[in-house]
N, C-alpha and C. Protein backbone atom coordinates (compact mmCIF):
# COMPACT_ATOMS: atom_id res chain seq x y z
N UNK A 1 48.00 -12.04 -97.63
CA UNK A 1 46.96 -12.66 -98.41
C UNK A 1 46.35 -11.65 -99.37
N UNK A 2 46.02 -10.33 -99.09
CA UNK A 2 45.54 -9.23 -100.03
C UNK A 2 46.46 -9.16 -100.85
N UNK A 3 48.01 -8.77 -100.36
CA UNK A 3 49.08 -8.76 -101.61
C UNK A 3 48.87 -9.61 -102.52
N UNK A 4 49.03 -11.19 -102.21
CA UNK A 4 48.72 -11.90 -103.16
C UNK A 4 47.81 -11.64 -103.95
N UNK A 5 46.54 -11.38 -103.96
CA UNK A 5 45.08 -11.61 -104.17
C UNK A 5 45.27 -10.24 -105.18
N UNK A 6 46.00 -9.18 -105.05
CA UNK A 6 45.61 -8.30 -105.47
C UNK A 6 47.00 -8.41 -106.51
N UNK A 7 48.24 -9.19 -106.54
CA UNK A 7 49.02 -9.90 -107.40
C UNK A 7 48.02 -10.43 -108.48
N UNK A 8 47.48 -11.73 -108.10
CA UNK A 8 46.83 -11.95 -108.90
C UNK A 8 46.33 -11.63 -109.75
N UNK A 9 45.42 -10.77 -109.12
CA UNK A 9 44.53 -9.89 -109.71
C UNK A 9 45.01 -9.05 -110.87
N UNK A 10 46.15 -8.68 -110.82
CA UNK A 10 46.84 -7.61 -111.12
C UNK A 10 47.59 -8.35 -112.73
N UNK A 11 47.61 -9.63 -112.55
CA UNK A 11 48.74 -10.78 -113.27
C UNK A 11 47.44 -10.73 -114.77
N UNK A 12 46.14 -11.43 -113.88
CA UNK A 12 45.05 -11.55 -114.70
C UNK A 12 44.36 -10.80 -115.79
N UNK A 13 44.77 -9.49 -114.92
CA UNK A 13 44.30 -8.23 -115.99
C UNK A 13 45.39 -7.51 -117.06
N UNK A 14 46.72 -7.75 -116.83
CA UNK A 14 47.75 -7.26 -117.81
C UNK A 14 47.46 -8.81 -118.68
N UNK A 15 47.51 -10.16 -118.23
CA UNK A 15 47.59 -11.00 -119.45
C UNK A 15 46.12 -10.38 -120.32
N UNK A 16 44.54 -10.45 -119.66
CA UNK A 16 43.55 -9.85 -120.77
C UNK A 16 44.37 -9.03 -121.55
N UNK A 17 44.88 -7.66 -120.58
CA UNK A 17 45.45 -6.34 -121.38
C UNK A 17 45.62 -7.17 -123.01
N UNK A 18 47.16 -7.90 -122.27
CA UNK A 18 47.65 -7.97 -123.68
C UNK A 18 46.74 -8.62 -125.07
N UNK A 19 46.25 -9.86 -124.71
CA UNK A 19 45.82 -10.43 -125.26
C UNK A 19 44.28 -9.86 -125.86
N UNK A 20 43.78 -9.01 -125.78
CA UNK A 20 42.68 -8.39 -125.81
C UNK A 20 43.27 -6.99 -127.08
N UNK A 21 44.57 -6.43 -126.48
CA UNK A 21 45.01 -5.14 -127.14
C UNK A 21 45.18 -5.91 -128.43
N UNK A 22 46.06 -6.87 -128.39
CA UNK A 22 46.70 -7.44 -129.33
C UNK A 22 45.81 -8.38 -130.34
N UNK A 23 44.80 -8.39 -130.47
CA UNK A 23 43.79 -8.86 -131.29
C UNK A 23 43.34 -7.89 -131.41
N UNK A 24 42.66 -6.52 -131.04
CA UNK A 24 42.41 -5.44 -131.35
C UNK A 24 43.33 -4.61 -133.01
N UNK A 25 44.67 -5.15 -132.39
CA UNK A 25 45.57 -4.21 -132.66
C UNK A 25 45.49 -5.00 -134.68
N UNK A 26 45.34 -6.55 -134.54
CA UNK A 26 45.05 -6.88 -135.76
C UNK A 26 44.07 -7.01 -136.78
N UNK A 27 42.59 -6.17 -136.37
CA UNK A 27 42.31 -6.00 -137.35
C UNK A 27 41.30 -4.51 -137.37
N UNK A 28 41.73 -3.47 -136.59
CA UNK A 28 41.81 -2.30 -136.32
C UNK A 28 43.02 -1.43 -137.50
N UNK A 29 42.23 -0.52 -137.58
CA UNK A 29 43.16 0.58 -138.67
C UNK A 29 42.29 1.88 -138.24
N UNK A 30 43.00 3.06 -138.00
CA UNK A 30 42.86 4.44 -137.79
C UNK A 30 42.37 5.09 -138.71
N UNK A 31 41.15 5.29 -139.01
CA UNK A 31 40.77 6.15 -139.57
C UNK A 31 40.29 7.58 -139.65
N UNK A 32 41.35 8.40 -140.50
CA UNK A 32 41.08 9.70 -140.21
C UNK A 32 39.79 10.60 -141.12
N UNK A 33 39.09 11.75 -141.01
CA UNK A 33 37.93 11.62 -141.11
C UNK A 33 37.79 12.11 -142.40
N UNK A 34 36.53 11.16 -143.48
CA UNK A 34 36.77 11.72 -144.61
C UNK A 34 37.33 10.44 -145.49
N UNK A 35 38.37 9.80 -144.36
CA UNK A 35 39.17 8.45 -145.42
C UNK A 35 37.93 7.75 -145.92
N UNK A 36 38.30 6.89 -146.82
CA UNK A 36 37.91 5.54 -147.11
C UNK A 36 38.17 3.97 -146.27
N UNK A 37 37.05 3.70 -145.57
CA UNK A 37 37.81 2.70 -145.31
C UNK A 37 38.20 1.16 -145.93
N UNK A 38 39.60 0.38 -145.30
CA UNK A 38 39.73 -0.31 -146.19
C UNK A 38 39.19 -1.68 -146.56
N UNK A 39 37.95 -1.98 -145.11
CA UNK A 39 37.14 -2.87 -145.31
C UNK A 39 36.30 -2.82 -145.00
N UNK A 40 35.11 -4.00 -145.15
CA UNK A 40 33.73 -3.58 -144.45
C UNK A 40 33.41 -3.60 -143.06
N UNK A 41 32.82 -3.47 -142.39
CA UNK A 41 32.30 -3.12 -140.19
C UNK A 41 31.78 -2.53 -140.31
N UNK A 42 32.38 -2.36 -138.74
CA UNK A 42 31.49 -1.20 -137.89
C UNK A 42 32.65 0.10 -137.50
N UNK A 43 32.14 1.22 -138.27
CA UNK A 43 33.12 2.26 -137.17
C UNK A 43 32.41 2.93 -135.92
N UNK A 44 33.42 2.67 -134.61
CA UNK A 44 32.78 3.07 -133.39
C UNK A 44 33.88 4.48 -133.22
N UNK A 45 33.23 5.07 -132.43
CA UNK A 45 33.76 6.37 -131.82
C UNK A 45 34.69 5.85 -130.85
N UNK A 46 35.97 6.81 -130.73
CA UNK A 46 37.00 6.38 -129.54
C UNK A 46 36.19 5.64 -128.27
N UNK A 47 35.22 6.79 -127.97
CA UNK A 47 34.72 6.41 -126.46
C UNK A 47 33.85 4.77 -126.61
N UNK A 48 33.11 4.68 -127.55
CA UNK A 48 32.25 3.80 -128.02
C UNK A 48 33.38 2.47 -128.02
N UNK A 49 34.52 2.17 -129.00
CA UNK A 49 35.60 1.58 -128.59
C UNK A 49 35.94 1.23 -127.26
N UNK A 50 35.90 2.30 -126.61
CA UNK A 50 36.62 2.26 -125.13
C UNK A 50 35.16 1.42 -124.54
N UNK A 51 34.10 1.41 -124.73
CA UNK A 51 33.29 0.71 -123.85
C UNK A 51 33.13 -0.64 -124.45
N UNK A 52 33.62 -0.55 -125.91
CA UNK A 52 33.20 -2.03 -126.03
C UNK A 52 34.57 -2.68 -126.03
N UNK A 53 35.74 -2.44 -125.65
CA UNK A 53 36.95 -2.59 -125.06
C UNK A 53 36.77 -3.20 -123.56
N UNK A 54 36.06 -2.39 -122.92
CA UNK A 54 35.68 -2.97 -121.28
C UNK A 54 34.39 -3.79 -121.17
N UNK A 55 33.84 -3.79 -121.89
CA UNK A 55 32.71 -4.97 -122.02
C UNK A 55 33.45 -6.72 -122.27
N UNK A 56 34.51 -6.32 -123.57
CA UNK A 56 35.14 -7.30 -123.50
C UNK A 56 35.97 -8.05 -122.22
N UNK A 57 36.72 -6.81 -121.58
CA UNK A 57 37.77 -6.78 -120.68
C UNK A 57 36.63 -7.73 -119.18
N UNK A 58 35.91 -7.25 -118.93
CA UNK A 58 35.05 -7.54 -117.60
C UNK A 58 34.39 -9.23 -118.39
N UNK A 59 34.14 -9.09 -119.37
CA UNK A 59 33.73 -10.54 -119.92
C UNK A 59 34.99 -11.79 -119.73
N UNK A 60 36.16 -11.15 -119.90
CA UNK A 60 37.33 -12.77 -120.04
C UNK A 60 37.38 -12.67 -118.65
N UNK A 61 37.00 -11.56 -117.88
CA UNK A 61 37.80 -11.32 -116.73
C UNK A 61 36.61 -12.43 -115.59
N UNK A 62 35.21 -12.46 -115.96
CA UNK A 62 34.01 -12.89 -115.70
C UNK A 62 34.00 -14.64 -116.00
N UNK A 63 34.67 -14.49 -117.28
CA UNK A 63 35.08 -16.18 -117.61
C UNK A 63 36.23 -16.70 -116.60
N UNK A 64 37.38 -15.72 -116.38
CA UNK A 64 38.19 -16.54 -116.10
C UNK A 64 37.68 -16.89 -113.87
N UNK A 65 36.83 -15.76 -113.52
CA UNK A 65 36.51 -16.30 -112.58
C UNK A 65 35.70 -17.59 -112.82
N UNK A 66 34.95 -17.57 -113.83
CA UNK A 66 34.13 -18.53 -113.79
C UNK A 66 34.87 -20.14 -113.92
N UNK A 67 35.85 -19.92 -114.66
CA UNK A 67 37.03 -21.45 -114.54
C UNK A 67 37.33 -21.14 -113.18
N UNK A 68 37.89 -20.56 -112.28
CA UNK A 68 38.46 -19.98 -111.20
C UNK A 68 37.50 -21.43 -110.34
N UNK A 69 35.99 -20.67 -110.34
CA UNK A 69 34.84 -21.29 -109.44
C UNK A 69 34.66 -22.72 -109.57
N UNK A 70 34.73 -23.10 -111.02
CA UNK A 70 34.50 -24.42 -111.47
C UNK A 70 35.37 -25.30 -110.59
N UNK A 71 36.68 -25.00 -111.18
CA UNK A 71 37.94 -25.57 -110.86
C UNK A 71 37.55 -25.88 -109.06
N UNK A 72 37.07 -25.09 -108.17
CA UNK A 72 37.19 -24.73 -106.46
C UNK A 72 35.94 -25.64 -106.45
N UNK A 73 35.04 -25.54 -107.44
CA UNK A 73 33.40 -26.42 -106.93
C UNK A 73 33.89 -27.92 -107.06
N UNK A 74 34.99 -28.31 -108.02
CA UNK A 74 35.56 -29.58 -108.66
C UNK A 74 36.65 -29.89 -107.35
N UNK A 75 37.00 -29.11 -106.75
CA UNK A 75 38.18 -29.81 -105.26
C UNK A 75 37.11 -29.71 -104.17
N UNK A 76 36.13 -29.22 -103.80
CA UNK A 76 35.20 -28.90 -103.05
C UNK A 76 34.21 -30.44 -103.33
N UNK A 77 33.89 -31.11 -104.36
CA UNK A 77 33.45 -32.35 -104.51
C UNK A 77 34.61 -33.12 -104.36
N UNK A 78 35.89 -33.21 -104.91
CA UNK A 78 36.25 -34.19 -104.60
C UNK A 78 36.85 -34.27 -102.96
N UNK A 79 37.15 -33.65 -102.24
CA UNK A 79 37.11 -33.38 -100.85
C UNK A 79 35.73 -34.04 -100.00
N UNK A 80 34.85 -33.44 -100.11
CA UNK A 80 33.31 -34.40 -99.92
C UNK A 80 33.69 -35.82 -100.14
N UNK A 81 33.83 -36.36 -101.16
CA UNK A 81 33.83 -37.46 -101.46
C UNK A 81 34.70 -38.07 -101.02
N UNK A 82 35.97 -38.02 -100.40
CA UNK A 82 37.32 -38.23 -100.02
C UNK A 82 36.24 -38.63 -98.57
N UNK A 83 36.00 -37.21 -98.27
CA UNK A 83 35.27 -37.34 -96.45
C UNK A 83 34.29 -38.93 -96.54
N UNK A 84 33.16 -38.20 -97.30
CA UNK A 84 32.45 -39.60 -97.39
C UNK A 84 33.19 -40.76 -97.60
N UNK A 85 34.16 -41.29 -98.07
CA UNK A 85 34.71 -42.49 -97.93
C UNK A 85 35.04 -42.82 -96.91
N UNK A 86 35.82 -41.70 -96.06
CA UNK A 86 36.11 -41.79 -94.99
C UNK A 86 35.25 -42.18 -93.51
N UNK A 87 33.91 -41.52 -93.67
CA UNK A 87 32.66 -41.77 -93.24
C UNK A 87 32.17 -43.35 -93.15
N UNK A 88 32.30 -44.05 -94.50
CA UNK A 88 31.99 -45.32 -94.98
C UNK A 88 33.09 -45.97 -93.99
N UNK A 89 34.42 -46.09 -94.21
CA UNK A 89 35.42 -46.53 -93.55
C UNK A 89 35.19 -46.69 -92.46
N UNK A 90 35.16 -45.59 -91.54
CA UNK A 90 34.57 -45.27 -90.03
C UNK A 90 33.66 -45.90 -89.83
N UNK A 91 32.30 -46.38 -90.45
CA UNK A 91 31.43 -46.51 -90.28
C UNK A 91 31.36 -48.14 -90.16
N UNK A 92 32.28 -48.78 -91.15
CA UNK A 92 32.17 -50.63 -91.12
C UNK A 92 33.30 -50.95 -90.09
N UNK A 93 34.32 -50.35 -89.90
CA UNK A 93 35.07 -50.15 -88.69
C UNK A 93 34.30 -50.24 -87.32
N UNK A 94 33.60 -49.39 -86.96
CA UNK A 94 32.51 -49.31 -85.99
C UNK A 94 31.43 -50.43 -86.01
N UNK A 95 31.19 -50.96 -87.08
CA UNK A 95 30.75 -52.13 -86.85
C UNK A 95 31.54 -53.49 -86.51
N UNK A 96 31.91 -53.51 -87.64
CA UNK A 96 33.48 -54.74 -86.81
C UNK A 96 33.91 -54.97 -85.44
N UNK A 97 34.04 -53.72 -84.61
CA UNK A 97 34.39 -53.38 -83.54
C UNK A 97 33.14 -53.88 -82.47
N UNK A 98 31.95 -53.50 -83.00
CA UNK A 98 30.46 -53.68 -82.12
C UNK A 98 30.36 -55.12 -82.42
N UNK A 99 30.64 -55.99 -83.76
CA UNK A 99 30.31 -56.96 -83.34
C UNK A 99 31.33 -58.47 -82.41
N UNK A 100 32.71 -57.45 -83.11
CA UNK A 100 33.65 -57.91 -82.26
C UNK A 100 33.34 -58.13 -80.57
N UNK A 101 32.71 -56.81 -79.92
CA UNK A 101 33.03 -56.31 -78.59
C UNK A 101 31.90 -57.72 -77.88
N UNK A 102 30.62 -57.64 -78.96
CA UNK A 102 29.67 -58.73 -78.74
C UNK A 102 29.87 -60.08 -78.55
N UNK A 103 30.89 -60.73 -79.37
CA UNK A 103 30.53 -61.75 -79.52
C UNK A 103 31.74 -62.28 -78.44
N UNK A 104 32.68 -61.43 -77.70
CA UNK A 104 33.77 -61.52 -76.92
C UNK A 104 32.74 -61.17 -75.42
N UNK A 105 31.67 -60.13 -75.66
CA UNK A 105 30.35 -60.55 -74.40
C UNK A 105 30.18 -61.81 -74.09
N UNK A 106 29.53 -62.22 -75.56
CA UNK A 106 28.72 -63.50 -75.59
C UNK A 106 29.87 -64.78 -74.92
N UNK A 107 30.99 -64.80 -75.08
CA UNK A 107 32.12 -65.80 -74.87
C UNK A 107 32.18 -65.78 -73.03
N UNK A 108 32.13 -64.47 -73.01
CA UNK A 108 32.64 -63.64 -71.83
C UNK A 108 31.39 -64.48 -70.35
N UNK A 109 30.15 -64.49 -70.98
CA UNK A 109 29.00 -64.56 -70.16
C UNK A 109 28.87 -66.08 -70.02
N UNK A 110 29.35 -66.68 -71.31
CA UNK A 110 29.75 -68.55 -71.24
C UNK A 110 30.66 -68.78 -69.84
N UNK A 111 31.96 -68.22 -70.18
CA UNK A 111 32.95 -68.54 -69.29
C UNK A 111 32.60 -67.82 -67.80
N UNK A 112 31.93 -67.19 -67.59
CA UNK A 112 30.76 -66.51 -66.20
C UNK A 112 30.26 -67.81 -66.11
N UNK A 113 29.67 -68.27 -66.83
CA UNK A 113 28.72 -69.51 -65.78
C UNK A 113 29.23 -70.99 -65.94
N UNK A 114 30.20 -71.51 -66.48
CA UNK A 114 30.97 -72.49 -66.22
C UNK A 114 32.20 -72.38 -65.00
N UNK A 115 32.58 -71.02 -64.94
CA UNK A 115 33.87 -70.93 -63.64
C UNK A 115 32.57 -70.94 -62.31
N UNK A 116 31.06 -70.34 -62.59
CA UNK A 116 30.81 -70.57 -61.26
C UNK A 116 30.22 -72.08 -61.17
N UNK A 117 29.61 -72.76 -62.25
CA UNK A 117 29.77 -73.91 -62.37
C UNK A 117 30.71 -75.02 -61.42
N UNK A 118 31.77 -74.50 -61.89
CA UNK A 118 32.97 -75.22 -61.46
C UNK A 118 33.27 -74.80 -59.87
N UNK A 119 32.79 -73.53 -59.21
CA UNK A 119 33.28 -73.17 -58.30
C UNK A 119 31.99 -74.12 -57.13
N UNK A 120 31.07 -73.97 -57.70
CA UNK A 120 29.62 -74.70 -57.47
C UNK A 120 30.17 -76.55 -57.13
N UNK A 121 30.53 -76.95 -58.10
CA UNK A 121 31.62 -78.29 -58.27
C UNK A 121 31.97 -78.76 -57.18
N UNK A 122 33.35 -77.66 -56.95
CA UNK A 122 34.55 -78.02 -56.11
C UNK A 122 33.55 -77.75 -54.40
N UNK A 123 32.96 -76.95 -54.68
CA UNK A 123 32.53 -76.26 -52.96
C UNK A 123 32.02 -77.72 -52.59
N UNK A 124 31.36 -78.60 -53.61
CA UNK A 124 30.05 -79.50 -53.28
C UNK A 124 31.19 -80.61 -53.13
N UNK A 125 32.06 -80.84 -53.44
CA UNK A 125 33.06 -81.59 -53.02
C UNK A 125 33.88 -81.51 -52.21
N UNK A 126 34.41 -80.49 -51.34
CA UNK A 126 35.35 -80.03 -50.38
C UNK A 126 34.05 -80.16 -49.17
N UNK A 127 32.87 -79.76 -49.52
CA UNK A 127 32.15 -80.31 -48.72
C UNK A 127 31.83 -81.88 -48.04
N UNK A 128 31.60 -82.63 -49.17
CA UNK A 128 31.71 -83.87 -49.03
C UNK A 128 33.23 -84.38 -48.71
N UNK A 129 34.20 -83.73 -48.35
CA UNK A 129 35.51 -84.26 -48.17
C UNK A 129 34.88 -84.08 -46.76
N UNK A 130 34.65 -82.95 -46.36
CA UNK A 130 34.77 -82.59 -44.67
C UNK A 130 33.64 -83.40 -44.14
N UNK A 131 32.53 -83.87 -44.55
CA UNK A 131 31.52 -84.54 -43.66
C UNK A 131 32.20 -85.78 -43.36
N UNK A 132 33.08 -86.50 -45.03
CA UNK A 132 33.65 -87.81 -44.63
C UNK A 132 34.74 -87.52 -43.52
N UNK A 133 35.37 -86.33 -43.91
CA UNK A 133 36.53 -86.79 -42.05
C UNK A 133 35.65 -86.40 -41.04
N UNK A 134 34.94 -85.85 -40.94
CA UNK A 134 34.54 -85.57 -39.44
C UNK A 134 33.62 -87.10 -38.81
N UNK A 135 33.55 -87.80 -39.48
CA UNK A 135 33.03 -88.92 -39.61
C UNK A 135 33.28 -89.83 -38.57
């Protein structure tokens, strides 16, 4: 995982390189001291260059984390939101189920007092069978 990371890393900063040298390189000209130069700016000192070279360099390098983050905050919401649906799902599921489990109670507690009903019935009649034979 460091290899990678430090691949990366490594991928990110030669593409700036180039792309950074190479716009440099077009509208930059060497001037030796004494010349004329051949248009109007700013002349910076090598070192002065070199810092505003790495000001640039740490800036794309600062942007491109910053797409980096965006991009991770943008799968990081849609992940959430994926969950939360999932949540919702779960959640009317679990009801369905509760009112299912209920209303198969409610059926459940009917057919409880009609079988003893019925058992109530038959006893009161097997009774009345036996008083008539013993008769």
């Amino acid at each position: 995982m460091i290899r990678t990371l430090a691949s990366k890393s490594l991928r990110i900063f030669l593409i700036a390189l180039l792309a950074t040298s190479s716009s440099f390189g077009l509208d930059a000209t060497f001037l030796a001291e004494g010349a004329k130069a051949p248009y109007e700016g700013y002349l910076l000192t090598p070192s002065k260059a070199k810092e505003v070279r790495q000001k640039l360099l740490d800036q794309e390098s600062l942007q491109m984390i910053n797409e980096s983050l965006k991009r991770s905050l943008s799968a990081s919401e849609s992940l959430i939101k994926i969950s939360d649906d999932k949540v919702k799902i779960l959640e009317e599921q679990n009801d369905r189920l509760a009112k299912s489990l209920h209303e198969e109670r409610s059926t459940s507690n009917l057919e409880r007092i009609l079988w003893f009903s019925l058992g109530i019935a038959a006893t009161g009649v097997a009774g009345y069978v036996f008083l008539q034979a013993t008769k």
